[in-house]
C-alpha atoms as a PDB file:
ATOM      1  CA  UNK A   1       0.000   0.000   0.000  1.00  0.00           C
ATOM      2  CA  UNK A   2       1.603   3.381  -1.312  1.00  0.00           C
ATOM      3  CA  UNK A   3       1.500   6.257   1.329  1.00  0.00           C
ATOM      4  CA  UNK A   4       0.367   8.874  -0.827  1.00  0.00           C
ATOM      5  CA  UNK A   5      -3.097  10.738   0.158  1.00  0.00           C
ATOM      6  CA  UNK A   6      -5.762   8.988  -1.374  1.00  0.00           C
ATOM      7  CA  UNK A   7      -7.941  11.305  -2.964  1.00  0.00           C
ATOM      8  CA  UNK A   8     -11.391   9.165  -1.628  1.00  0.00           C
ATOM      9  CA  UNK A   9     -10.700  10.387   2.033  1.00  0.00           C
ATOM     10  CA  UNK A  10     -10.154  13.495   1.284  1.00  0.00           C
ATOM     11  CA  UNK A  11     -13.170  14.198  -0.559  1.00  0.00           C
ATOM     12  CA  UNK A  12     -15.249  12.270   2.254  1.00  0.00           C
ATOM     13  CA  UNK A  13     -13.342  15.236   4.808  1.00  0.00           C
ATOM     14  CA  UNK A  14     -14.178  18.232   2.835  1.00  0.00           C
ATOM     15  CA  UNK A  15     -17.735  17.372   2.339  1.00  0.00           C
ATOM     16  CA  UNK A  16     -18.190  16.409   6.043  1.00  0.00           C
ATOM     17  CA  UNK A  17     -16.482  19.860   6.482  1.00  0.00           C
ATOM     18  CA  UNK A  18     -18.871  21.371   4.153  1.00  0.00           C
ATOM     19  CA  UNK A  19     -21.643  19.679   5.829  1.00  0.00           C
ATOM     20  CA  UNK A  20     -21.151  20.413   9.057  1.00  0.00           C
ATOM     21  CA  UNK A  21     -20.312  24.246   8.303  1.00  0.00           C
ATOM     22  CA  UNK A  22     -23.520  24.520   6.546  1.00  0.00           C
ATOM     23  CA  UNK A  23     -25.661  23.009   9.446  1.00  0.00           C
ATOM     24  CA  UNK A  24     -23.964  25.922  11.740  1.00  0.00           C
ATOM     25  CA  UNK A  25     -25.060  28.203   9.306  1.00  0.00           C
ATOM     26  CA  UNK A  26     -28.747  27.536   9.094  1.00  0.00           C
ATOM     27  CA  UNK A  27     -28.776  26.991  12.862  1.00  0.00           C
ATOM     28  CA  UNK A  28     -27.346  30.423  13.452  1.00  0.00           C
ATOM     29  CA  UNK A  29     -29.719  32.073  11.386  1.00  0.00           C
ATOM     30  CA  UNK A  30     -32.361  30.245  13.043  1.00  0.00           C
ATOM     31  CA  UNK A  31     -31.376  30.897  16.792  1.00  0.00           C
ATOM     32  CA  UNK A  32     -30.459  34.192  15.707  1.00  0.00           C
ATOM     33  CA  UNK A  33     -33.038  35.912  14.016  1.00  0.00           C
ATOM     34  CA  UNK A  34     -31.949  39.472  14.323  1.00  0.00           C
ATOM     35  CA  UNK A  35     -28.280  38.945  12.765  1.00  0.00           C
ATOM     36  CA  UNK A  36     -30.051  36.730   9.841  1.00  0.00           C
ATOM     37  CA  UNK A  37     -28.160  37.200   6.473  1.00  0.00           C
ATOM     38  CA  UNK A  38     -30.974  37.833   4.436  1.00  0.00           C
ATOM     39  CA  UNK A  39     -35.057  38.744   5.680  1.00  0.00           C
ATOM     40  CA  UNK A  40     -37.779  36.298   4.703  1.00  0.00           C
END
């Protein structure tokens, strides 16, 4: 097995990463109404 950086786990990290950052996102606009990015 060669000991380069497979290219399958980092595209499984930077979609959890992407993931996860969007979750925060929506949650922070929901919590926080007042600083929401955009008005509904």
């Amino acid at each position: 097995m060669n000991n380069s950086l497979c290219l399958k786990s980092v595209g499984n990290a930077s979609s959890l990463f992407l993931v996860i950052t969007f979750i925060l996102c929506v949650a922070f606009d929901l919590v926080f109404l007042e600083h929401a990015m955009y008005r509904a």
